[in-house]
C-alpha atoms as a PDB file:
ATOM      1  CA  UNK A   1       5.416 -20.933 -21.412  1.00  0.00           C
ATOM      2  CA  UNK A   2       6.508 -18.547 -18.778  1.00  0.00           C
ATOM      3  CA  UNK A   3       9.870 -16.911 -18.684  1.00  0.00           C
ATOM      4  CA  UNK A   4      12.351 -17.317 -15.616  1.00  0.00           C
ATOM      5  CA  UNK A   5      11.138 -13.265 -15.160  1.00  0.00           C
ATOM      6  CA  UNK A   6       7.532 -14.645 -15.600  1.00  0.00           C
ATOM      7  CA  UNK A   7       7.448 -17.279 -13.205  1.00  0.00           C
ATOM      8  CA  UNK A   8       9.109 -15.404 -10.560  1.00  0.00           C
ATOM      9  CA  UNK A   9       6.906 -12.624 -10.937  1.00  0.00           C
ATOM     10  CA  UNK A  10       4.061 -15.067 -10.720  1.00  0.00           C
ATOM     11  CA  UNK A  11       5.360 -16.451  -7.258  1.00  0.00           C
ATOM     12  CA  UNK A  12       5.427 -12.832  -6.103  1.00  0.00           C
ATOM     13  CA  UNK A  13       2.028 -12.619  -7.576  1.00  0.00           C
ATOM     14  CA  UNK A  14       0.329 -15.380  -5.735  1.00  0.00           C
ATOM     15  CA  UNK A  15       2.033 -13.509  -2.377  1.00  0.00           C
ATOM     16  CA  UNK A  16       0.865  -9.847  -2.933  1.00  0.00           C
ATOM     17  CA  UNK A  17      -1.892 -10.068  -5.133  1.00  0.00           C
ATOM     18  CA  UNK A  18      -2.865 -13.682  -4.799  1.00  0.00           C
ATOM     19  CA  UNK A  19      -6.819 -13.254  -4.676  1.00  0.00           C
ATOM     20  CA  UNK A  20      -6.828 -10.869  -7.825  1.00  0.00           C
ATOM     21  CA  UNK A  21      -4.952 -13.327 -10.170  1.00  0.00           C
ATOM     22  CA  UNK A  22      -7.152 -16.045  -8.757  1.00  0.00           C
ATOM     23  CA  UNK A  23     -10.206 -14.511  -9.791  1.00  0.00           C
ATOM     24  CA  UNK A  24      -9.150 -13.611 -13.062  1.00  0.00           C
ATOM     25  CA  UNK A  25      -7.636 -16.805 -14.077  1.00  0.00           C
ATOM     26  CA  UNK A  26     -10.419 -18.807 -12.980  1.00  0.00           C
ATOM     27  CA  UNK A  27     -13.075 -16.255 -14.904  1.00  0.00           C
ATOM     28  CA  UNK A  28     -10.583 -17.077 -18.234  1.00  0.00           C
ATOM     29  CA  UNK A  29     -10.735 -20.742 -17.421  1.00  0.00           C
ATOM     30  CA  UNK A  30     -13.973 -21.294 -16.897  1.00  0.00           C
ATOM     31  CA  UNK A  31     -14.297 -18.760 -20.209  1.00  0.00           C
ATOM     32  CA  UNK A  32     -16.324 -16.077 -18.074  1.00  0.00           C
ATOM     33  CA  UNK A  33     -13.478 -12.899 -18.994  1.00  0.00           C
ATOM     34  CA  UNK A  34     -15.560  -9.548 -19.173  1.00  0.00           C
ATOM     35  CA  UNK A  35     -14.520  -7.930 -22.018  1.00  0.00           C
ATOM     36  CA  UNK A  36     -13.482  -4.837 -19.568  1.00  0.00           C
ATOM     37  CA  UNK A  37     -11.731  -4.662 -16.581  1.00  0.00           C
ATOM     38  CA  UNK A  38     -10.490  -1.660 -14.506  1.00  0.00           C
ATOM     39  CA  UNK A  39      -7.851  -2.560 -12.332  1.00  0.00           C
ATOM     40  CA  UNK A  40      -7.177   0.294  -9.326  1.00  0.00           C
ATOM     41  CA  UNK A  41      -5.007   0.961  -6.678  1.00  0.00           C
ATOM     42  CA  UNK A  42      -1.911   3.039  -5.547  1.00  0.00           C
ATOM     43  CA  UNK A  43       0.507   4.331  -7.787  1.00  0.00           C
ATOM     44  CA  UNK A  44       3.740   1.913  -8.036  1.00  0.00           C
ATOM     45  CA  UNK A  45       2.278  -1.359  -6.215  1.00  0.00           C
ATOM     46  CA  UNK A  46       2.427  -3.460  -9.274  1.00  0.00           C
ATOM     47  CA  UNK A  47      -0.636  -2.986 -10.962  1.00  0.00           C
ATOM     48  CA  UNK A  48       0.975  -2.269 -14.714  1.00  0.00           C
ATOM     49  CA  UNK A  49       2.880  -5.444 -14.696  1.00  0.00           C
ATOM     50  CA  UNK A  50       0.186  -7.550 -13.187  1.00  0.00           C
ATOM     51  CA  UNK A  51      -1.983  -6.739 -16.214  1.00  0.00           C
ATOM     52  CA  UNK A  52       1.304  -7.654 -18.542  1.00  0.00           C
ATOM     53  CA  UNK A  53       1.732 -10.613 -16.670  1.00  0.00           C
ATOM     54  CA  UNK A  54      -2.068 -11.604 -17.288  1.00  0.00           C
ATOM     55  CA  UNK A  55      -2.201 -11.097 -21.140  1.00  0.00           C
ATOM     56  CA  UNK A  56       1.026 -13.304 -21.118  1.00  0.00           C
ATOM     57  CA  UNK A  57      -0.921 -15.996 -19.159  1.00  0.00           C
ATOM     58  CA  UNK A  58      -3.904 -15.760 -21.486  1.00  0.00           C
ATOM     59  CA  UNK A  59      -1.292 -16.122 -24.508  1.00  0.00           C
ATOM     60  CA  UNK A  60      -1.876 -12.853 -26.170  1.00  0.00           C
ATOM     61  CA  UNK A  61       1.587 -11.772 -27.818  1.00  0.00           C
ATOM     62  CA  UNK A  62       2.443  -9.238 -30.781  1.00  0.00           C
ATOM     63  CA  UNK A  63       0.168  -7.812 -32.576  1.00  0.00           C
ATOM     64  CA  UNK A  64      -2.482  -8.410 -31.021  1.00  0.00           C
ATOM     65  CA  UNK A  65      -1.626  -6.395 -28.016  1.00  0.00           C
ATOM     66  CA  UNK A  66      -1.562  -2.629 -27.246  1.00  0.00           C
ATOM     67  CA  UNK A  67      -0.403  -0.545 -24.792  1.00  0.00           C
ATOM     68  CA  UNK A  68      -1.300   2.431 -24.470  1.00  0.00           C
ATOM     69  CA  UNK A  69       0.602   5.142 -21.846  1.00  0.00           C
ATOM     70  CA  UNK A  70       0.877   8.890 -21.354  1.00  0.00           C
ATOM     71  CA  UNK A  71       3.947  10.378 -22.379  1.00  0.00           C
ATOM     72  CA  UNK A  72       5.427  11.755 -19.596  1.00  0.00           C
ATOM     73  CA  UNK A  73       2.762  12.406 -17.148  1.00  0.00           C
ATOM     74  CA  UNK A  74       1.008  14.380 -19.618  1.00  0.00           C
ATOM     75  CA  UNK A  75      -3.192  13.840 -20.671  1.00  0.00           C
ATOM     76  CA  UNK A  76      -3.599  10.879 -23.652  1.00  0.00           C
ATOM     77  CA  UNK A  77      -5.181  12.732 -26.149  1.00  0.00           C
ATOM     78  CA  UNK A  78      -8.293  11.481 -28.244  1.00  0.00           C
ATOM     79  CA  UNK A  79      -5.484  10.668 -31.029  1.00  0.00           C
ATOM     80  CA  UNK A  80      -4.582   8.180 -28.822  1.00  0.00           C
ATOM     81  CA  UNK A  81      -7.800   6.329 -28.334  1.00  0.00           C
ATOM     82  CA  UNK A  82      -8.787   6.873 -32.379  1.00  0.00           C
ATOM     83  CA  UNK A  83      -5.653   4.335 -32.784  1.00  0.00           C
ATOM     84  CA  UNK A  84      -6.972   1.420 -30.128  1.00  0.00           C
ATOM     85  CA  UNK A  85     -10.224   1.619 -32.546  1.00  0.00           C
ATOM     86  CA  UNK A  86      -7.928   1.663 -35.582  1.00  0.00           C
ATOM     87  CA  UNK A  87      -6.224  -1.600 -33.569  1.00  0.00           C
ATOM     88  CA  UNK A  88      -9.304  -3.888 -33.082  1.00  0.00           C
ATOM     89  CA  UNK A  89     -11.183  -3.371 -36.072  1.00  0.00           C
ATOM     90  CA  UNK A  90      -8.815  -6.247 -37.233  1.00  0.00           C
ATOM     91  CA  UNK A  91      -9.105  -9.514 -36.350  1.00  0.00           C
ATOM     92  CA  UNK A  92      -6.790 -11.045 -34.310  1.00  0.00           C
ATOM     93  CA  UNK A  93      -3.490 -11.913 -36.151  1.00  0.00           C
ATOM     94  CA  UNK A  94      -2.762 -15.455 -33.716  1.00  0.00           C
ATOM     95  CA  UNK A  95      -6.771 -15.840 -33.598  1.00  0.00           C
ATOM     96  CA  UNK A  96      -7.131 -15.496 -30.103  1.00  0.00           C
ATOM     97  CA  UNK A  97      -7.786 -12.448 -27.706  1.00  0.00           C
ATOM     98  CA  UNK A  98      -7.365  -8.696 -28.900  1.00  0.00           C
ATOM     99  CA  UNK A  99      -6.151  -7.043 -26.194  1.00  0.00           C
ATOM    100  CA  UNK A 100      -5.687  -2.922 -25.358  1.00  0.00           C
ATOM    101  CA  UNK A 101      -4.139  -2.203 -22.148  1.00  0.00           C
ATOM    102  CA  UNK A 102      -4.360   1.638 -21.422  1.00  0.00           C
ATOM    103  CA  UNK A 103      -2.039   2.770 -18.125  1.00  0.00           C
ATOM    104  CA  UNK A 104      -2.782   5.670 -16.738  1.00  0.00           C
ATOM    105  CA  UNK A 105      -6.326   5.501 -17.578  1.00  0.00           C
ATOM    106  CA  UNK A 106      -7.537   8.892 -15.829  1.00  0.00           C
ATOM    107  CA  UNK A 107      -5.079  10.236 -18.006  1.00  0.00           C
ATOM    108  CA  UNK A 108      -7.077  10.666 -20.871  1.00  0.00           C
ATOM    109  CA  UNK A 109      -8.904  13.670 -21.430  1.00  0.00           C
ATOM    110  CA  UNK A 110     -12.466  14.529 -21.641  1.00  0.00           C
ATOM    111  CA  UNK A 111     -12.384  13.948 -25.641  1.00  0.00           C
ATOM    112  CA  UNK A 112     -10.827  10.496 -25.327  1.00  0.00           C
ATOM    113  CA  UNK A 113     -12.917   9.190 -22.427  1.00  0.00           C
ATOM    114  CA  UNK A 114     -15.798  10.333 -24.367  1.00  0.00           C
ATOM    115  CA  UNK A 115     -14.254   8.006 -27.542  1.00  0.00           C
ATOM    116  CA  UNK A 116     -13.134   5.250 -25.514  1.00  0.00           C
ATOM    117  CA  UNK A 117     -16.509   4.921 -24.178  1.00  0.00           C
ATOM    118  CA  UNK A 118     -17.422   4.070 -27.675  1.00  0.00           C
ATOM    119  CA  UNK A 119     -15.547   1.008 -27.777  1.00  0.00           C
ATOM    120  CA  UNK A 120     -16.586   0.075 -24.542  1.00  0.00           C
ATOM    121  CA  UNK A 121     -19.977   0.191 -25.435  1.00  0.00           C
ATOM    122  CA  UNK A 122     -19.471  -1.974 -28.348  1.00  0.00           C
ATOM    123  CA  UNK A 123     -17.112  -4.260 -28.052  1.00  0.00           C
ATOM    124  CA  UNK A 124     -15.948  -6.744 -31.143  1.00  0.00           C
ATOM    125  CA  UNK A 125     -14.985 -10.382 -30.750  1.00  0.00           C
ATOM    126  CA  UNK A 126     -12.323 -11.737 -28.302  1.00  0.00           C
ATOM    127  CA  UNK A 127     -11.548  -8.457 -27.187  1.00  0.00           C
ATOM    128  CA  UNK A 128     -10.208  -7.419 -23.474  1.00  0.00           C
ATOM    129  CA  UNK A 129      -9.621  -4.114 -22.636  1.00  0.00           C
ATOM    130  CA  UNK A 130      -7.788  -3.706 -18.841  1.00  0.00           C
ATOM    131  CA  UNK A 131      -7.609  -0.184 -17.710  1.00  0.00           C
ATOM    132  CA  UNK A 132      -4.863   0.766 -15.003  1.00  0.00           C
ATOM    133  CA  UNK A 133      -5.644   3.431 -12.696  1.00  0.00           C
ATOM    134  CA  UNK A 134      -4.734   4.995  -9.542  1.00  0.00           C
ATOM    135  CA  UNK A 135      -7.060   7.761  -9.857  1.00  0.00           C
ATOM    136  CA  UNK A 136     -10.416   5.613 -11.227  1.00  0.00           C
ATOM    137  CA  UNK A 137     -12.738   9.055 -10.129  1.00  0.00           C
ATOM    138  CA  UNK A 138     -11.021  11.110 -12.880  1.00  0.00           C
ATOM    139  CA  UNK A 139     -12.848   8.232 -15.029  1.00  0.00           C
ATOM    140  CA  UNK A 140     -16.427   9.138 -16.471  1.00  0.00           C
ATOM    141  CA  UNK A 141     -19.183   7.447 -14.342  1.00  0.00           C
ATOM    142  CA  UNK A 142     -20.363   6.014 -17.718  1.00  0.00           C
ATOM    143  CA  UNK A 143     -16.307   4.105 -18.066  1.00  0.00           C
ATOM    144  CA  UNK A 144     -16.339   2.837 -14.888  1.00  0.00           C
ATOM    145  CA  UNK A 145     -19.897   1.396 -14.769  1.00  0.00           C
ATOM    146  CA  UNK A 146     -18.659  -0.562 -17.751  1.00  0.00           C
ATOM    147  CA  UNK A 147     -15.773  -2.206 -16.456  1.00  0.00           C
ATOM    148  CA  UNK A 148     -15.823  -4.467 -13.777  1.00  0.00           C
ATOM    149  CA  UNK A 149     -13.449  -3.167 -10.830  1.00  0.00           C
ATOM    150  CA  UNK A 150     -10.754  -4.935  -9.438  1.00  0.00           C
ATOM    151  CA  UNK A 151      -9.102  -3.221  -6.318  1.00  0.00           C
ATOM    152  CA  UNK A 152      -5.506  -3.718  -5.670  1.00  0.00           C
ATOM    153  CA  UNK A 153      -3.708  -2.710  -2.412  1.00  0.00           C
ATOM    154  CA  UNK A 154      -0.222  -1.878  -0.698  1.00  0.00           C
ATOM    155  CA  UNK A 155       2.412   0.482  -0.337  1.00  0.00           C
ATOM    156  CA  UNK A 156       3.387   1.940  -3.274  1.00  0.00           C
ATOM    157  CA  UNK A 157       7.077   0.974  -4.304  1.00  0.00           C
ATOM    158  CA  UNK A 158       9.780   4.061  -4.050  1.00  0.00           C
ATOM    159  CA  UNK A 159      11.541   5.303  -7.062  1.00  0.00           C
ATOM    160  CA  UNK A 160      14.696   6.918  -5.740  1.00  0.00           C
ATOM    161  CA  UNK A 161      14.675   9.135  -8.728  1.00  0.00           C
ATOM    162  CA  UNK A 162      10.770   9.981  -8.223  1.00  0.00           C
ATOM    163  CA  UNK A 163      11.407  10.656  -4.512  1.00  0.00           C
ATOM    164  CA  UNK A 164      14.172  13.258  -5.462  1.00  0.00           C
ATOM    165  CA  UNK A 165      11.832  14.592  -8.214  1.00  0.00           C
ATOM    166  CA  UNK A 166       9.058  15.041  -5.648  1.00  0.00           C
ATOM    167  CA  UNK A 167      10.869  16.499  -2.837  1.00  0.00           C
ATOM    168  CA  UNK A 168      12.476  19.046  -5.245  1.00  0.00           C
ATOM    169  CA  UNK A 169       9.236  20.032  -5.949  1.00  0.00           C
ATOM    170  CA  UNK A 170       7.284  20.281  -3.026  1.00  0.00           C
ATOM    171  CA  UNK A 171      10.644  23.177  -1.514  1.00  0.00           C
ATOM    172  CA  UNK A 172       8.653  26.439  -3.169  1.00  0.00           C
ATOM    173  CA  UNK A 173       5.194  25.777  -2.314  1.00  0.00           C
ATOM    174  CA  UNK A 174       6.268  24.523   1.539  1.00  0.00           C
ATOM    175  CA  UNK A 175       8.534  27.466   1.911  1.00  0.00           C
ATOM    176  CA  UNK A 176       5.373  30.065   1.533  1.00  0.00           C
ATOM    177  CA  UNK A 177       2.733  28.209   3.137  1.00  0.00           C
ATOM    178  CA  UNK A 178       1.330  29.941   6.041  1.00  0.00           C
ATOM    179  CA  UNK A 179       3.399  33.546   4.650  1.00  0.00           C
ATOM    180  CA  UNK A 180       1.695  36.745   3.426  1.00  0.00           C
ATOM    181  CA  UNK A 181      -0.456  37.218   0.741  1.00  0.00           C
ATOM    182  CA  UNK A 182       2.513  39.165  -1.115  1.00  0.00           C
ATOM    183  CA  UNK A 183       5.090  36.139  -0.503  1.00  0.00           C
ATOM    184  CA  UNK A 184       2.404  33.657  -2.025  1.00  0.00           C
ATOM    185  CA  UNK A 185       1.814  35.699  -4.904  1.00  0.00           C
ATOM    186  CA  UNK A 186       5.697  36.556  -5.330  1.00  0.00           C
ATOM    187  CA  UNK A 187       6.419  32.664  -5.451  1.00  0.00           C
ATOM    188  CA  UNK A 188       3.032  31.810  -8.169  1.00  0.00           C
ATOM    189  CA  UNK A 189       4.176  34.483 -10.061  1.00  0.00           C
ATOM    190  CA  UNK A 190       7.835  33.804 -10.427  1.00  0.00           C
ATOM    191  CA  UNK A 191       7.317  30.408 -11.704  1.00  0.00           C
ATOM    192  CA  UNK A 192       7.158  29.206 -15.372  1.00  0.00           C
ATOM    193  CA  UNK A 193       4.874  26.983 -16.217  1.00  0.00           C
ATOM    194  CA  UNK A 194       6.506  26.172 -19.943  1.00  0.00           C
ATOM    195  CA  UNK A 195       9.449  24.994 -18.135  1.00  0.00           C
ATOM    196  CA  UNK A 196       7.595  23.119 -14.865  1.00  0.00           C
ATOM    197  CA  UNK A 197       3.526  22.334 -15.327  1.00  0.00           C
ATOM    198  CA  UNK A 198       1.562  22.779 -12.241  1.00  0.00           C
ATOM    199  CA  UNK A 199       0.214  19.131 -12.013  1.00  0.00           C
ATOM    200  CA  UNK A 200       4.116  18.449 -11.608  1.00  0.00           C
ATOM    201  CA  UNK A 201       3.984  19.953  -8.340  1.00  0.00           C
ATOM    202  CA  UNK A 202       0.509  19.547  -7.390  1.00  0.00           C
ATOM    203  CA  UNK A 203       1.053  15.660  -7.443  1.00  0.00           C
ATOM    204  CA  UNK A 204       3.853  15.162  -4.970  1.00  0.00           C
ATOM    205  CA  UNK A 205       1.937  18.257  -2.792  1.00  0.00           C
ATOM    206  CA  UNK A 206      -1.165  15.955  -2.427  1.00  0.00           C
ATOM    207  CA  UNK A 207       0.810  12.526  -1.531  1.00  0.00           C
ATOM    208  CA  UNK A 208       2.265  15.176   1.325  1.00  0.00           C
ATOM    209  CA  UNK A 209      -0.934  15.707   2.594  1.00  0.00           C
ATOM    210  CA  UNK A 210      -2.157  12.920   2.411  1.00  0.00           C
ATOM    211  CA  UNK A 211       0.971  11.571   4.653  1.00  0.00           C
ATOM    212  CA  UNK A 212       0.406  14.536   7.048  1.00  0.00           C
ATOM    213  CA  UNK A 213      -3.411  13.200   7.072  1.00  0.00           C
ATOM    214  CA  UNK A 214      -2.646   9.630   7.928  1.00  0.00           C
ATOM    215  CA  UNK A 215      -0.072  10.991  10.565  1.00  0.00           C
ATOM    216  CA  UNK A 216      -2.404  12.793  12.114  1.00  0.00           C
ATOM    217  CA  UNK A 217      -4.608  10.193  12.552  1.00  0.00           C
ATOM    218  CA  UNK A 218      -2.823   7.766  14.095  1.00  0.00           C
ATOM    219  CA  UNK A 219      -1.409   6.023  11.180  1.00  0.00           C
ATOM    220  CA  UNK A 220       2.022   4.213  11.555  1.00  0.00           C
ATOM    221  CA  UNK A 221       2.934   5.476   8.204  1.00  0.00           C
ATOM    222  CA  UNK A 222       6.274   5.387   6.641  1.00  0.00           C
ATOM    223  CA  UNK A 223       6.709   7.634   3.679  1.00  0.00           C
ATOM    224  CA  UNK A 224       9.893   9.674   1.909  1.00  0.00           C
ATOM    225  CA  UNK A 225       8.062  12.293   3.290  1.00  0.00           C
ATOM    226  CA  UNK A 226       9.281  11.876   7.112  1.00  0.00           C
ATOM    227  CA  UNK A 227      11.904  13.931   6.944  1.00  0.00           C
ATOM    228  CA  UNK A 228      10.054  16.964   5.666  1.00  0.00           C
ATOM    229  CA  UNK A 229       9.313  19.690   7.836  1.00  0.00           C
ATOM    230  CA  UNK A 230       6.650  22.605   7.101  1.00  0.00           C
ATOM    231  CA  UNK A 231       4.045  24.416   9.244  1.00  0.00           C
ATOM    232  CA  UNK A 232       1.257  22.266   7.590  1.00  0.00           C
ATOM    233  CA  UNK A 233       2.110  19.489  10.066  1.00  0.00           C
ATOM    234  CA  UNK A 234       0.430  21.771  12.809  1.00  0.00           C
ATOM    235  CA  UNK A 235      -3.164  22.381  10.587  1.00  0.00           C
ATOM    236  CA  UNK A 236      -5.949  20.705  11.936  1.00  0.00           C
ATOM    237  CA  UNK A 237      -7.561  17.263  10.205  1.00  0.00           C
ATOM    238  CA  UNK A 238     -10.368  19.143   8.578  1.00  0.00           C
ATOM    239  CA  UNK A 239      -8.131  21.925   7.224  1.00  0.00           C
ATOM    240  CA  UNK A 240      -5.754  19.444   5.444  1.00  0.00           C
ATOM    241  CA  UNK A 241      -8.661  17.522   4.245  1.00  0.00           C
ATOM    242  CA  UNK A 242      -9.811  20.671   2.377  1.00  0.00           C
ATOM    243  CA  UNK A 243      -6.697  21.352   0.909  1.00  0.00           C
ATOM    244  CA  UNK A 244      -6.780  17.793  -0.548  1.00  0.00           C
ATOM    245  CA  UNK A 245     -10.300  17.626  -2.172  1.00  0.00           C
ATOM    246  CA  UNK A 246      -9.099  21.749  -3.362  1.00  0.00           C
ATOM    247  CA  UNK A 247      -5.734  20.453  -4.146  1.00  0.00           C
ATOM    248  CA  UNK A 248      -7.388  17.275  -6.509  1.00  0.00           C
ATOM    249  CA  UNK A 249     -10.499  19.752  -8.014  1.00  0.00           C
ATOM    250  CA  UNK A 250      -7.398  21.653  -9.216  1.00  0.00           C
ATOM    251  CA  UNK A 251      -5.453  18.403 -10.565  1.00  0.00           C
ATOM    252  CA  UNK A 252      -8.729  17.322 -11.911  1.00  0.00           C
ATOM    253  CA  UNK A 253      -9.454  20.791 -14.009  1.00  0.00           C
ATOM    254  CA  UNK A 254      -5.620  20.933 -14.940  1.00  0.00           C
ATOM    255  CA  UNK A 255      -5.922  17.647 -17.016  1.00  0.00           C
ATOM    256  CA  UNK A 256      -9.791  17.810 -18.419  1.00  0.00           C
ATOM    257  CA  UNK A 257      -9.604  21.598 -19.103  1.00  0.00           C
ATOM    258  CA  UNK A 258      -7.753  24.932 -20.236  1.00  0.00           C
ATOM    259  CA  UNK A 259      -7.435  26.240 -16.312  1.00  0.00           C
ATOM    260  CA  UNK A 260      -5.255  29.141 -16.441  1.00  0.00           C
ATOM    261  CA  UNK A 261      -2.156  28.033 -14.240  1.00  0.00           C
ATOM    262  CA  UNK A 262      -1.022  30.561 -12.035  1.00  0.00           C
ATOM    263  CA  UNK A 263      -4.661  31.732 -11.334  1.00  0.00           C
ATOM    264  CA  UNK A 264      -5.407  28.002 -10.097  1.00  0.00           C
ATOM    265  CA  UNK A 265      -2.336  27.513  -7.714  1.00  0.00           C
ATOM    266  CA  UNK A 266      -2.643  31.356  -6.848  1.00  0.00           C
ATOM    267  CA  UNK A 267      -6.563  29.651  -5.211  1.00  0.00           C
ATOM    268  CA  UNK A 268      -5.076  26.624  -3.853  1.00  0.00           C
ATOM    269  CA  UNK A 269      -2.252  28.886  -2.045  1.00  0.00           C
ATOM    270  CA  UNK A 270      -4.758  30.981  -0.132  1.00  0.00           C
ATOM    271  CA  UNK A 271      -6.043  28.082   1.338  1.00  0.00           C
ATOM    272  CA  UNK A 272      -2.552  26.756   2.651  1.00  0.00           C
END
């Protein structure tokens, strides 16, 4: 039985994400559940609690679940992935589904997409394993092929807190875009990336171009962003789409590999 948080959530469910839950609860009615399921989308539109709200509906409940997150933005290690094997090589405690919900999916590095794909491969019993991810191309081709997709859309919900966070960390690199050579290298050098990681300010940089992109275009597009002023806004629609795809190579080598820091946003700030 639902909760009075469930059911409410479930209302909102049938509203924003109405055809997704359909499919999914007629697949586990008619007893047709993959064992894998990626669920994608934009960041903060729901897509974490939708999958908590599913395993609830399917009646999966302690022990037999797992979640499995990154700790603060940072990669889930193989470690990590080593335990969700650990996890379903028991049977299930209430004898029905073993479930492993991993958020942040593109979050896990190189070494634990390579072990997760393991378990994907061979799967054991009544087990589901739902994969939340805003960033599905960070996933191995091999992860994705075995999951079957399910798109989610909308705005992305603001954090207040996040939107501070973001905008405090977009003032450096916006302040020496379009400046000398000396001034870029002044600002990459002066920061330390103990204290701040790159990817923390890489992230909110791309969601700015992305905003600038979609304004450019035409796009109606309200965003946190609005009030932010910097001489990207007068770069051309090509430029700023190859400071994205540089921006998320970067992002993308920052979590898989050992990419020295200040020699990758030293790159990314000769393009900008």
């Amino acid at each position: 039985m639902h909760s009075y948080i469930g059911i409410a959530f479930y209302r909102a469910m049938l509203i924003k994400h109405g055809k997704q839950w359909e499919f999914l609860k007629n697949k586990f009615e008619s007893e047709q559940l993959s064992h894998a399921y990626l669920f994608s989308g934009n960041e903060r539109i729901g897509k974490n609690a939708f999958a908590g709200e599913f395993v609830e509906f399917v009646g999966c409940r302690f022990p037999d679940l797992m979640i499995v997150q990154s700790e603060d933005g940072k990669e889930i290690p193989i470690a990590k992935v080593r335990e969700v094997q650990n996890f379903l090589s028991y049977k299930s405690y209430n004898g029905n589904f073993k479930i492993v919900i991993v958020e942040g999916a593109h979050l896990m590095n190189q070494e634990a997409q390579s072990c997760f794909l393991k378990t994907l491969e061979e799967p054991k019993g009544q087990t589901l394993l739902l994969l939340v991810s805003s960033k599905p191309e960070m996933l191995l081709d091999t992860i994705r092929s075995r999951c079957q997709q399910i798109k989610f859309f909308g705005k992305q919900v603001e954090n207040k807190d996040q939107t501070e966070k973001d905008k405090e960390s977009l003032k450096g690199i916006l302040q020496v875009a379009g400046a000398d050579l000396a001034v870029k290298f002044k600002y990459a050098k002066s920061l330390d990336f103990e204290e701040q990681k790159l990817v923390e300010i890489l992230t909110p940089f791309e969601k700015y171009l992305r905003y600038l992109l979609l304004k450019k275009t035409g796009t109606d597009e309200k965003s946190y962003f609005s009030d932010i002023h910097s001489v990207l806004e007068n770069y051309p629609v090509l430029k700023l789409k190859g400071i994205i795809n540089l921006t998320e190579d970067i992002n993308n080598k920052l979590f898989f590999t050992n990419v020295n820091q200040k020699l990758a946003l030293e790159v990314l700030l000769l393009e900008i």
